[in-house]
N, C-alpha and C. Protein backbone atom coordinates (compact mmCIF):
# COMPACT_ATOMS: atom_id res chain seq x y z
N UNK A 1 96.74 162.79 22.32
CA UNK A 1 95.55 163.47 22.84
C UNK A 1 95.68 163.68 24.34
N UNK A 2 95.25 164.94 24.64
CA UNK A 2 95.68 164.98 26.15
C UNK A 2 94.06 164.54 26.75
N UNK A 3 94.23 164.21 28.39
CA UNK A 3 93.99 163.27 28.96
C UNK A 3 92.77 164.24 29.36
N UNK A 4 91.31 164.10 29.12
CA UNK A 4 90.32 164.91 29.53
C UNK A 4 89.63 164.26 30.79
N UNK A 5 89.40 164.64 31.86
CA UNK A 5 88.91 163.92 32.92
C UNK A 5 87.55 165.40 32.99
N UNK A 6 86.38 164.35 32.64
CA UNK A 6 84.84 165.09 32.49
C UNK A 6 84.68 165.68 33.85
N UNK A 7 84.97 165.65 35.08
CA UNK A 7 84.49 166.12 36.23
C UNK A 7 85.77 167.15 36.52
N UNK A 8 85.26 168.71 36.74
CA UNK A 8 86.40 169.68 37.26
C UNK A 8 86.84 169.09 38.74
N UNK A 9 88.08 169.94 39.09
CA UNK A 9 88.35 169.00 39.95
C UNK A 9 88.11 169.90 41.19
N UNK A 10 87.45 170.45 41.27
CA UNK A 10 87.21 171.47 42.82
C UNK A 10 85.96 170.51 42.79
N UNK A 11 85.08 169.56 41.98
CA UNK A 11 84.17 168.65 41.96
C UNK A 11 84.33 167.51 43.21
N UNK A 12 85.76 167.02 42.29
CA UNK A 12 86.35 165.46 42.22
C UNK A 12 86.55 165.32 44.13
N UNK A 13 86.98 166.78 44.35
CA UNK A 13 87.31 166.55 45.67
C UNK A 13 86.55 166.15 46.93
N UNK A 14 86.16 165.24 47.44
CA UNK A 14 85.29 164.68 48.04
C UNK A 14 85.68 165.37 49.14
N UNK A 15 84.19 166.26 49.96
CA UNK A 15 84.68 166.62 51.44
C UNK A 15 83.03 166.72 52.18
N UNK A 16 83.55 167.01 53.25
CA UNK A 16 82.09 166.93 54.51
C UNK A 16 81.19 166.82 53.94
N UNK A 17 81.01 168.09 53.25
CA UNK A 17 79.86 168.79 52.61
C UNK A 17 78.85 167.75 51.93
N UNK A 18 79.56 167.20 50.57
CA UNK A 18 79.12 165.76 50.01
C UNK A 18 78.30 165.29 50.62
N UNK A 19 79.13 164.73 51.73
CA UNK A 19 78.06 163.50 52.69
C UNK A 19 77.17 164.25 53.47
N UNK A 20 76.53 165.36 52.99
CA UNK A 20 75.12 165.48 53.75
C UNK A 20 74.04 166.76 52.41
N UNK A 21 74.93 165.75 50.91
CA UNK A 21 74.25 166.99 50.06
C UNK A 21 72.90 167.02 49.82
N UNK A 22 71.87 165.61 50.12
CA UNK A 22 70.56 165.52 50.03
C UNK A 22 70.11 166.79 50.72
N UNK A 23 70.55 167.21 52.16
CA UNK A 23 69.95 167.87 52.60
C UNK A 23 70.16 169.06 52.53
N UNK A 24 71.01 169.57 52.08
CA UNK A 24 71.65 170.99 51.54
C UNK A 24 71.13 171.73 50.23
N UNK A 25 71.01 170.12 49.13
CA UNK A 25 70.03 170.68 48.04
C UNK A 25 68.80 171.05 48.31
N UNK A 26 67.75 170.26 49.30
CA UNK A 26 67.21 170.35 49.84
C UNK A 26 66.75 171.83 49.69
N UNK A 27 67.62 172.11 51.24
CA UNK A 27 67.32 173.86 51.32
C UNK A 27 67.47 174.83 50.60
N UNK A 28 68.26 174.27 49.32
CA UNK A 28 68.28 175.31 48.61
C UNK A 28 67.21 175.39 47.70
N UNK A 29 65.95 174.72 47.83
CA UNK A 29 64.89 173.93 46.73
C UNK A 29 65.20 173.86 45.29
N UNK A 30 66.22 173.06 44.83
CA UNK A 30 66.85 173.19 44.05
C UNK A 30 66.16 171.90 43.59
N UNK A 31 65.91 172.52 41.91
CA UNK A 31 65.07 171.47 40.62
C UNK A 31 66.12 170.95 39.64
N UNK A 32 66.14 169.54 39.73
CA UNK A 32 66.90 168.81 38.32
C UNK A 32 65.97 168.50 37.51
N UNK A 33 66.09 169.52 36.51
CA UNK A 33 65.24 169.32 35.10
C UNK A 33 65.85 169.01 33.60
N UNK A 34 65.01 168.50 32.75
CA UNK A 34 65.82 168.84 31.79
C UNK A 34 65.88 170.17 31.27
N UNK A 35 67.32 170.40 30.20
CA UNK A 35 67.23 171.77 29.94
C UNK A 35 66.37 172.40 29.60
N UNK A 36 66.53 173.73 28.78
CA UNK A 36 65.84 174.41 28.04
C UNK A 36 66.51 174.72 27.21
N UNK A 37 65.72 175.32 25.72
CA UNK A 37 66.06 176.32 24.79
C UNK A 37 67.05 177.22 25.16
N UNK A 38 66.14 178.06 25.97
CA UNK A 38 66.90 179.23 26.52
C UNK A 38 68.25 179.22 27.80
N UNK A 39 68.01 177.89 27.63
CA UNK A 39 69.14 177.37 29.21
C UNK A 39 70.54 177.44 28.69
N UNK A 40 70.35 177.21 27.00
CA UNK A 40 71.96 176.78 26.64
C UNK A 40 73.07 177.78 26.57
N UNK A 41 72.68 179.12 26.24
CA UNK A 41 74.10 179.82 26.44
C UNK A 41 74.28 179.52 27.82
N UNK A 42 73.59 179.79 29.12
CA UNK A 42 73.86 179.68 30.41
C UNK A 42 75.02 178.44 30.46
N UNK A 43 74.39 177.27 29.81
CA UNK A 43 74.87 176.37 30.40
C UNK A 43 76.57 175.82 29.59
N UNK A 44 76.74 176.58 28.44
CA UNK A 44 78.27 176.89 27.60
C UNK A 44 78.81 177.87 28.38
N UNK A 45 78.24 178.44 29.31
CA UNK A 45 79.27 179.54 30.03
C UNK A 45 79.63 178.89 31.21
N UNK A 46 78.51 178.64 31.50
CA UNK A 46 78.74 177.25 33.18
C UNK A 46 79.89 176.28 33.03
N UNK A 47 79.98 175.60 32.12
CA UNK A 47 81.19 174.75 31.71
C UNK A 47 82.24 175.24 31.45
N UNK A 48 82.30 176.53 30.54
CA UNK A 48 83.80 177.04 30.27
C UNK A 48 84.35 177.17 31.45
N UNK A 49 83.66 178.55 32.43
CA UNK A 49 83.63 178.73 33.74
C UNK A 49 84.88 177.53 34.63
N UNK A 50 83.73 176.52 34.93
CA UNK A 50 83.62 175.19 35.32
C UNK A 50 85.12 174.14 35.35
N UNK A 51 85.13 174.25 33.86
CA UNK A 51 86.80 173.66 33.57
C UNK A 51 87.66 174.84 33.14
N UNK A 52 87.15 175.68 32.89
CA UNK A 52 88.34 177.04 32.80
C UNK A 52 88.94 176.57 31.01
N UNK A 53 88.50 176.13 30.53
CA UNK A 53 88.55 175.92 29.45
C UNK A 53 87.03 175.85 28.17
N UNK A 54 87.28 175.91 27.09
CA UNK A 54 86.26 176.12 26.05
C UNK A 54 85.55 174.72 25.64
N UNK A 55 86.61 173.83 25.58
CA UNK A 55 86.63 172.76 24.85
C UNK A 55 85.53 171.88 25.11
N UNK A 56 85.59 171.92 26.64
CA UNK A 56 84.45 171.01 26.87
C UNK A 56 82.77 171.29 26.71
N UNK A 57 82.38 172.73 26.74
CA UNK A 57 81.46 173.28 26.69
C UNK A 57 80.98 172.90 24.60
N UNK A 58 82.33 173.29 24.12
CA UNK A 58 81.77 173.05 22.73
C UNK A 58 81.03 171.45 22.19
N UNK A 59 82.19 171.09 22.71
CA UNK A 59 81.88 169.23 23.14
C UNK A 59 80.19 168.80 23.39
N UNK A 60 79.91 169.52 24.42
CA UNK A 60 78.19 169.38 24.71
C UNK A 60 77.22 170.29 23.99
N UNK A 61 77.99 171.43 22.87
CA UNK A 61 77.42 172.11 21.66
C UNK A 61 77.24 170.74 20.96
N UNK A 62 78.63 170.15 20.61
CA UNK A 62 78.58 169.34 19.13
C UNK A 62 76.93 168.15 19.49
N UNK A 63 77.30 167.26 21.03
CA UNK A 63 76.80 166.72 20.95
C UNK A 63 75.20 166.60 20.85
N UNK A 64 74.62 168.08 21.34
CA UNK A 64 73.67 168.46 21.59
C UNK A 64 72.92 167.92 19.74
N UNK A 65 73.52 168.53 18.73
CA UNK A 65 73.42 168.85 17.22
C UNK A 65 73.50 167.05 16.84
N UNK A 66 73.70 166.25 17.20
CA UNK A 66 74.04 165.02 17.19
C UNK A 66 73.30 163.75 17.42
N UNK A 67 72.84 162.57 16.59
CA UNK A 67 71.55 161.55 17.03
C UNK A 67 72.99 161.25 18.20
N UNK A 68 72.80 161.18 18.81
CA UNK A 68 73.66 160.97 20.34
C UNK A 68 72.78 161.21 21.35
N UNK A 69 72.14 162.45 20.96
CA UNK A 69 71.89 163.76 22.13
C UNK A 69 70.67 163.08 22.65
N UNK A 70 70.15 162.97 23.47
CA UNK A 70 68.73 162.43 24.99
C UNK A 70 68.19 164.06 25.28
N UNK A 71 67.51 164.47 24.68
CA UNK A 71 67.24 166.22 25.43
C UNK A 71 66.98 165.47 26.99
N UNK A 72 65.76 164.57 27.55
CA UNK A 72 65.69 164.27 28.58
C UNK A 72 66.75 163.99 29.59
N UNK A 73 67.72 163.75 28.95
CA UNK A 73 69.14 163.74 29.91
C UNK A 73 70.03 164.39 29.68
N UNK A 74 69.92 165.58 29.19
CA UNK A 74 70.80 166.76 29.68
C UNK A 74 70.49 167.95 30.48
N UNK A 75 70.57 167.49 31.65
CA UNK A 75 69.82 167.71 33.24
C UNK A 75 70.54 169.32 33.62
N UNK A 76 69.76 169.89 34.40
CA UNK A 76 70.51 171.09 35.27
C UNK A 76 69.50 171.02 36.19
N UNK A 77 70.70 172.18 37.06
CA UNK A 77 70.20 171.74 39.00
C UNK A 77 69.82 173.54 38.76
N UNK A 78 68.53 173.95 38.74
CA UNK A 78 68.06 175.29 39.10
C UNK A 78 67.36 175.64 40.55
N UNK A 79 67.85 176.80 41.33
CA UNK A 79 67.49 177.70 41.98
C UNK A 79 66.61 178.88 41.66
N UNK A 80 65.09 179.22 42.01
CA UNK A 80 65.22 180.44 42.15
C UNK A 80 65.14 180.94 40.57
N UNK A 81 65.20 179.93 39.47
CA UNK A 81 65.57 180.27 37.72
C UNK A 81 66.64 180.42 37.96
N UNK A 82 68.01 180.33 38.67
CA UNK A 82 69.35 180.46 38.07
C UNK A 82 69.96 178.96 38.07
N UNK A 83 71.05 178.96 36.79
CA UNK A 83 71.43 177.52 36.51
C UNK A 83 72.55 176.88 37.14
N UNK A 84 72.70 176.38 38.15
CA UNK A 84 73.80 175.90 39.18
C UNK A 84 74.43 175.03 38.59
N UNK A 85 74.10 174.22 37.83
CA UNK A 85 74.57 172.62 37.55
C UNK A 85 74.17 171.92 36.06
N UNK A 86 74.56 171.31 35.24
CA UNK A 86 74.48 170.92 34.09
C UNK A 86 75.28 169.41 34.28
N UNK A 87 74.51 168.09 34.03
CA UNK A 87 74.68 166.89 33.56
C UNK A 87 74.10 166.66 32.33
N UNK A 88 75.28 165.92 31.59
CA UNK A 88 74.75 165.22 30.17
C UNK A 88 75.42 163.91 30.13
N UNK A 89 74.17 163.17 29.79
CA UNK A 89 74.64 161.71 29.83
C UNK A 89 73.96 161.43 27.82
N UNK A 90 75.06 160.95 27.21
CA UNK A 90 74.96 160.60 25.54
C UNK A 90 74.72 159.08 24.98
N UNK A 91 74.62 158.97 23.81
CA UNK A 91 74.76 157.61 23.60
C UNK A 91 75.72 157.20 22.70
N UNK A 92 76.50 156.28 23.53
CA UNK A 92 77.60 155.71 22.89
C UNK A 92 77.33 153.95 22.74
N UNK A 93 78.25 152.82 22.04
CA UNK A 93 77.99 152.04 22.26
C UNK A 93 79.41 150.16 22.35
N UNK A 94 78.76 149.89 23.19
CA UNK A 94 79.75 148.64 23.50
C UNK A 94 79.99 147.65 22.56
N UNK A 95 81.19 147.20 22.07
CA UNK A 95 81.14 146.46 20.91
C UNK A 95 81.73 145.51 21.48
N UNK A 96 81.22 144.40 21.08
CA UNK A 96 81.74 142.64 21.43
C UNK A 96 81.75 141.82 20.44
N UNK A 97 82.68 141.02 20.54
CA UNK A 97 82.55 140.04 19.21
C UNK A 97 81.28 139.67 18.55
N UNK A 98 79.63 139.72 19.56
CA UNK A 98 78.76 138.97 18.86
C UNK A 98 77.62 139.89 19.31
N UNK A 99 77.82 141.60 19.56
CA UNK A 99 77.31 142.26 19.75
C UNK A 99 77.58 143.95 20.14
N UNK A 100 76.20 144.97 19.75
CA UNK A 100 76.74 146.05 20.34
C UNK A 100 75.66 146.54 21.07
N UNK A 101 76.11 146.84 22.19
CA UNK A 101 75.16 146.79 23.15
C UNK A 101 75.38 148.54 23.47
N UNK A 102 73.91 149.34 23.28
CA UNK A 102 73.90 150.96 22.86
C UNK A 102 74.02 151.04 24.72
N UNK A 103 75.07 151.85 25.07
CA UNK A 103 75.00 152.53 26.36
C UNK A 103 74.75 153.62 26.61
N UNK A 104 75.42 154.44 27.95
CA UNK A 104 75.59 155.90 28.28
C UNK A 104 76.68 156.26 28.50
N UNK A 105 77.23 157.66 27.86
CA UNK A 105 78.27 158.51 28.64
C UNK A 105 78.14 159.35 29.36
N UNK A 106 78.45 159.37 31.01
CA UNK A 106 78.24 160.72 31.38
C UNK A 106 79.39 161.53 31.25
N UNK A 107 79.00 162.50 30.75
CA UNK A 107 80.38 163.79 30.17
C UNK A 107 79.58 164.99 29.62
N UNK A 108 79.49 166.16 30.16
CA UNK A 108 80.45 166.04 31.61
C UNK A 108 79.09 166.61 32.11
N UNK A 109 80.17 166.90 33.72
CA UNK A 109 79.26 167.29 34.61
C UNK A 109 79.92 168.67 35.28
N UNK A 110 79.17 169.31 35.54
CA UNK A 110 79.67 170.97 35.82
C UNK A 110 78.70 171.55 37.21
N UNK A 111 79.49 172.80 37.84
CA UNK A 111 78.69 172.89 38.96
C UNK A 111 79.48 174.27 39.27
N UNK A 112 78.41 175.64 38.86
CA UNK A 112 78.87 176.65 39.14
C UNK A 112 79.96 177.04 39.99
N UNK A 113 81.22 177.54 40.01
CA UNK A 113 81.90 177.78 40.90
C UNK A 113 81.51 178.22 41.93
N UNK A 114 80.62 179.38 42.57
CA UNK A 114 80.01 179.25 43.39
C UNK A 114 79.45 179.21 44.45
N UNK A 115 78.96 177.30 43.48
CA UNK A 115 78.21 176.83 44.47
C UNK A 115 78.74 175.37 44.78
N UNK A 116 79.59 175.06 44.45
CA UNK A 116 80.63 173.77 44.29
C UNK A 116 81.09 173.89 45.21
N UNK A 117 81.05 171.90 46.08
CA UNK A 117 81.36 171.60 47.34
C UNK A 117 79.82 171.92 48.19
N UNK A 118 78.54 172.11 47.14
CA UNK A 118 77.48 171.86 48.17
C UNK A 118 76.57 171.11 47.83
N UNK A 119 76.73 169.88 47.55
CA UNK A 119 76.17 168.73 47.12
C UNK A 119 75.47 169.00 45.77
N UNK A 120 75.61 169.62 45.05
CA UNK A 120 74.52 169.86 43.96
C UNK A 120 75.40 168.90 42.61
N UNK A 121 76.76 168.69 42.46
CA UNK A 121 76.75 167.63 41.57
C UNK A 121 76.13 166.28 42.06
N UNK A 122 76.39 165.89 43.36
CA UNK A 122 76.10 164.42 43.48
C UNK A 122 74.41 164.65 43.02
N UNK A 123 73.73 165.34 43.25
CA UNK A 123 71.88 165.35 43.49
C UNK A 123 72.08 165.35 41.93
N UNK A 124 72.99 165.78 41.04
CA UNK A 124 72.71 166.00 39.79
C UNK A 124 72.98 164.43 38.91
N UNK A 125 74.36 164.01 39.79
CA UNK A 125 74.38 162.42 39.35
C UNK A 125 73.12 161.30 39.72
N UNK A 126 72.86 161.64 40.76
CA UNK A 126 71.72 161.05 41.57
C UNK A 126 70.48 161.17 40.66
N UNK A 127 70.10 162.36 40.21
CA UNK A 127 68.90 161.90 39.50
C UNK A 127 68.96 161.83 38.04
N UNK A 128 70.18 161.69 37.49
CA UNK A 128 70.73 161.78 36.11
C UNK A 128 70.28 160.41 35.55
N UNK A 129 70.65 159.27 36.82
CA UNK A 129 70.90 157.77 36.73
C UNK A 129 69.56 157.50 36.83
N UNK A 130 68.87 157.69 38.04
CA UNK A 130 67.60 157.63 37.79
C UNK A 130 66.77 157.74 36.87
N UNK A 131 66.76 158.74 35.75
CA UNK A 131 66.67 158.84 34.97
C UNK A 131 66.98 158.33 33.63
N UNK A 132 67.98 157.56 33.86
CA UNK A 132 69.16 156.62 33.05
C UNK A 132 68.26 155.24 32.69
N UNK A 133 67.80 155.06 34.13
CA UNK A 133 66.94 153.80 34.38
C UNK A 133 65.91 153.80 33.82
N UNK A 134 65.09 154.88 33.91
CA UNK A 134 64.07 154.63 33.25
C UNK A 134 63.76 154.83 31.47
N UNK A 135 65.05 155.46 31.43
CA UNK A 135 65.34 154.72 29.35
C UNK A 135 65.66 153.70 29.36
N UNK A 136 65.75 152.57 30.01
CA UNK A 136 66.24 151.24 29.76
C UNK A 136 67.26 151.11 29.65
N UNK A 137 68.54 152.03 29.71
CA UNK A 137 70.00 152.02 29.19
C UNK A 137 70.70 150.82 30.44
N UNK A 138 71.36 149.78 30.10
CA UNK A 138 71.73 148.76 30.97
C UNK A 138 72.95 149.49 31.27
N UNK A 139 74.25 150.56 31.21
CA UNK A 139 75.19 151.00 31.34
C UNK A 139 75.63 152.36 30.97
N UNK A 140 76.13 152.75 32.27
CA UNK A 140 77.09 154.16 31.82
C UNK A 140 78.44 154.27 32.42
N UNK A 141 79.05 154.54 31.37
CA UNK A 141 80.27 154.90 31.23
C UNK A 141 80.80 156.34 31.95
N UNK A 142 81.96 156.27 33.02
CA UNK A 142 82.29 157.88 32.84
C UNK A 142 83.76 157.50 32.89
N UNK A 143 84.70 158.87 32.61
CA UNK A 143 85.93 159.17 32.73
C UNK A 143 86.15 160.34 33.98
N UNK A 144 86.22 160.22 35.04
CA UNK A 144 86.63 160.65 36.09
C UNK A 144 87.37 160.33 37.44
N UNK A 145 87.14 160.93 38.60
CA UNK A 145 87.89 160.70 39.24
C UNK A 145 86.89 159.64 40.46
N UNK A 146 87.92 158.58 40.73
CA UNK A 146 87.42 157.35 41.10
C UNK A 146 86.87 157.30 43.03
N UNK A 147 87.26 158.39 43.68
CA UNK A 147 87.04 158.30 44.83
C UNK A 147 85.36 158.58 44.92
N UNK A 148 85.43 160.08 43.75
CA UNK A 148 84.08 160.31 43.54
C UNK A 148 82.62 159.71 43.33
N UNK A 149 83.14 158.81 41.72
CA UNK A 149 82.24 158.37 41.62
C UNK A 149 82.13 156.60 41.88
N UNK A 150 83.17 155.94 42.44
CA UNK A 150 82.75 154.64 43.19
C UNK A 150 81.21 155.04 44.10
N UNK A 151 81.09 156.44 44.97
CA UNK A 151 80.30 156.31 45.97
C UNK A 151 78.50 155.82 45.16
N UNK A 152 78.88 156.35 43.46
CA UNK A 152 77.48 155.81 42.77
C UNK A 152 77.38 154.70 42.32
N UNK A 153 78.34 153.82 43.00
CA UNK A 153 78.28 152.14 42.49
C UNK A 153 79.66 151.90 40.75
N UNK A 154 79.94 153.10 40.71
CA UNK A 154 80.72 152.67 39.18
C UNK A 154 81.89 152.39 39.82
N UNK A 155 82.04 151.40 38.84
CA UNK A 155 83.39 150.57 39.50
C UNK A 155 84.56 150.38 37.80
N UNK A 156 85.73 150.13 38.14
CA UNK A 156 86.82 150.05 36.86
C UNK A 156 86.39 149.17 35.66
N UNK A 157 85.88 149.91 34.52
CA UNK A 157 86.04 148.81 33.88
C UNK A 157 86.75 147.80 32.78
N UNK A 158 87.88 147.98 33.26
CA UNK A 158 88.75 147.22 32.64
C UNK A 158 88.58 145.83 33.95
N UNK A 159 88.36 145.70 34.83
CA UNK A 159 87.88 144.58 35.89
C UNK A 159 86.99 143.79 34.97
N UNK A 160 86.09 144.64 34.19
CA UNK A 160 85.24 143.21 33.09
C UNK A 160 85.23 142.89 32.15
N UNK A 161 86.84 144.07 32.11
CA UNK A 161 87.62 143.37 30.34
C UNK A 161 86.69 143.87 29.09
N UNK A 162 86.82 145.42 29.87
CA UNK A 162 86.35 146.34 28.55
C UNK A 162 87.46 147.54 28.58
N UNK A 163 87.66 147.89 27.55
CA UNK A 163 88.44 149.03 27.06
C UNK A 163 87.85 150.12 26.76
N UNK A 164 88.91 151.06 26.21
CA UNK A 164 88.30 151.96 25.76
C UNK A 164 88.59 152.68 24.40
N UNK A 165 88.00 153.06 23.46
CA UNK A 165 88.40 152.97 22.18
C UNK A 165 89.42 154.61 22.12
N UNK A 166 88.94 155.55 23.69
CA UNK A 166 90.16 156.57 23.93
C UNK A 166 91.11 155.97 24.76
N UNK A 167 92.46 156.49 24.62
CA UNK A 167 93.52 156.55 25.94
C UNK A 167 93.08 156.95 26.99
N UNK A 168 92.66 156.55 27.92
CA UNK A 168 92.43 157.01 29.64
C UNK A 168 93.28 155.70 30.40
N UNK A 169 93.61 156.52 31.65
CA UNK A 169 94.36 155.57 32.82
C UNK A 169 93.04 154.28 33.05
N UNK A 170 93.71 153.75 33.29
CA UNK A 170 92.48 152.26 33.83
C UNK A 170 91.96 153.03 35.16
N UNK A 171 92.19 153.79 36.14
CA UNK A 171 91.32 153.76 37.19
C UNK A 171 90.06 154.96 37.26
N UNK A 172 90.85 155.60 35.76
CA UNK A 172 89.34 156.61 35.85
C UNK A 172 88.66 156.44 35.05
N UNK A 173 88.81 155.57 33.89
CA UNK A 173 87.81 154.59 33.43
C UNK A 173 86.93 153.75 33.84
N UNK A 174 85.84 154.06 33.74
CA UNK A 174 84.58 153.03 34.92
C UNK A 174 83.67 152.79 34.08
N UNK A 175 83.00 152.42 34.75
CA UNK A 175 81.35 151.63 34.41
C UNK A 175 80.62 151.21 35.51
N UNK A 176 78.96 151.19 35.38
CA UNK A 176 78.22 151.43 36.27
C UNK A 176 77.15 150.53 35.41
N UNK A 177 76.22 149.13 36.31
CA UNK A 177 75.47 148.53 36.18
C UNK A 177 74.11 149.21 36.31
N UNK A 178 73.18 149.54 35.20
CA UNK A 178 71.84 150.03 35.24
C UNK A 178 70.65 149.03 35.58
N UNK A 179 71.10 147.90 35.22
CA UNK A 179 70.65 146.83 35.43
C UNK A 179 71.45 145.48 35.85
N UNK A 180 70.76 144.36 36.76
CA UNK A 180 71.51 143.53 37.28
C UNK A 180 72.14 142.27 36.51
N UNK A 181 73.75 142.68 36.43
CA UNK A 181 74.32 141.51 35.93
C UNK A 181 74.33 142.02 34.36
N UNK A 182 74.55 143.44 34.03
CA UNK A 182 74.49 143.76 32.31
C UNK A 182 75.51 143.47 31.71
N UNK A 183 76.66 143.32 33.06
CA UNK A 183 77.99 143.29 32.55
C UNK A 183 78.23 141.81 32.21
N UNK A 184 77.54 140.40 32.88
CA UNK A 184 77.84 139.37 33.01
C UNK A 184 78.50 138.52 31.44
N UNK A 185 79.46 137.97 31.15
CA UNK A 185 79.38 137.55 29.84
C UNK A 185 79.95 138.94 29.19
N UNK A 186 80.11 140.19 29.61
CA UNK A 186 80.74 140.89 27.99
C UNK A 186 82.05 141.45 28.43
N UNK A 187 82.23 141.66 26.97
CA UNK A 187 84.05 142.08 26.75
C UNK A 187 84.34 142.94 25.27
N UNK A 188 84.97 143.44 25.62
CA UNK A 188 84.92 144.42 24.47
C UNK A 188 85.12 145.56 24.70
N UNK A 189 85.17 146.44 23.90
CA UNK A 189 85.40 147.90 23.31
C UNK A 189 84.20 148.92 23.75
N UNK A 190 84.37 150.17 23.98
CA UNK A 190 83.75 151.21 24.70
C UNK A 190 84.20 152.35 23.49
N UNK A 191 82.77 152.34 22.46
CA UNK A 191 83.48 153.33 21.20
C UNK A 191 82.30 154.48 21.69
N UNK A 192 83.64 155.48 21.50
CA UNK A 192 83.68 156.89 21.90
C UNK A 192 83.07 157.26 20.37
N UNK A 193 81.77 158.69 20.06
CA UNK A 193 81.59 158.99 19.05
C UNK A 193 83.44 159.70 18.64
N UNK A 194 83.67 160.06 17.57
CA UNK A 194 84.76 161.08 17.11
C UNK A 194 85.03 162.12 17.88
N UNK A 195 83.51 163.31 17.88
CA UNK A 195 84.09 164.18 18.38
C UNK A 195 84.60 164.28 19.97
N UNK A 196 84.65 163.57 20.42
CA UNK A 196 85.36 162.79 22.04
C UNK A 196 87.09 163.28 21.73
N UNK A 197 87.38 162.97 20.55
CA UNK A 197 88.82 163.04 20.43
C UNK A 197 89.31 164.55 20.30
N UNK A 198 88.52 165.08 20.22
CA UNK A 198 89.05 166.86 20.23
C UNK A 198 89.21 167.30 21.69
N UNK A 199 88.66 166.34 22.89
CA UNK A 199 88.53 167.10 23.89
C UNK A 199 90.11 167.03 25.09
């Protein structure tokens, strides 16, 4: 299976811009909502676009159709009514010898070409999690690139001696505490639904 990393990489690339995107979204009065009905072709074209490929866009078709799917957390960053940005965070879950503890995946995250490189993914991670929090979800999972998203607190998690039930490199494999100390005590497996493996 080849190696899917959820964040495009004109994303991944951390520059100036980033570190001052509060205030850039800002001006652009740009709304993170959840989707719409009518949002979803937009937002299968935004992704193809996005990764220059199909695969991943169908991926957030399948999951959409799926008890996985959170409508409340499959977020976009709108301007003006046009759709800049699309986050989806799913439910997957952690398996341990004496438990399975239901988490989050974020996968993926997309950001009009554009308008990418003007803070509108981070504002989109930013209130994705927020949002994360207030479903009670103690953890999310992503597969990306690590310079990026360390700056939201996710850190490796193979460090707490969890895997992953896909092939990914250990450093773009992470995990992110929703709550304090969720990780304390566990070990185990990070099961991906199926359709994960097509991507």
């Amino acid at each position: 299976m080849r190696q899917m990393n959820f964040v495009p990489d004109a994303i991944n690339r951390v520059s100036y811009y980033e570190c001052v995107a509060y205030l850039i979204t800002e001006a652009l009065m740009l709304n993170i909502i959840p989707e719409s009905y009518k949002e979803i072709s937009t937002i299968h074209k935004l992704i193809t676009e996005a990764f220059d490929q199909v695969k991943v866009a169908e991926l957030v078709d399948i999951i959409r159709q799926s008890e996985n799917f959170i409508p409340e957390l499959s977020l976009v960053a709108v301007e003006n009514e046009e759709v800049l940005g699309h986050i989806l965070f799913s439910q997957i879950t952690i398996e341990t010898p004496n438990q399975t503890i239901p988490s989050l995946a974020l996968a993926p995250l997309a950001v009009k070409s554009s308008h990418q490189r003007q803070g509108i993914g981070s504002r989109l991670v930013e209130v994705g999690l927020s949002k994360c929090r207030e479903f009670d979800y103690p953890l999310v999972i992503v597969v990306g690139e690590p310079a990026y998203y360390q700056r939201f607190g996710f850190q490796t998690a193979g460090k707490f001696g969890l895997r992953s039930s896909l092939s990914f490199p250990d450093e773009v494999f992470m995990i992110l505490e929703l709550k304090p100390a969720a990780l304390t005590n566990i070990t185990g497996t990070v099961r991906y639904p199926a359709y994960f493996q097509d991507v």
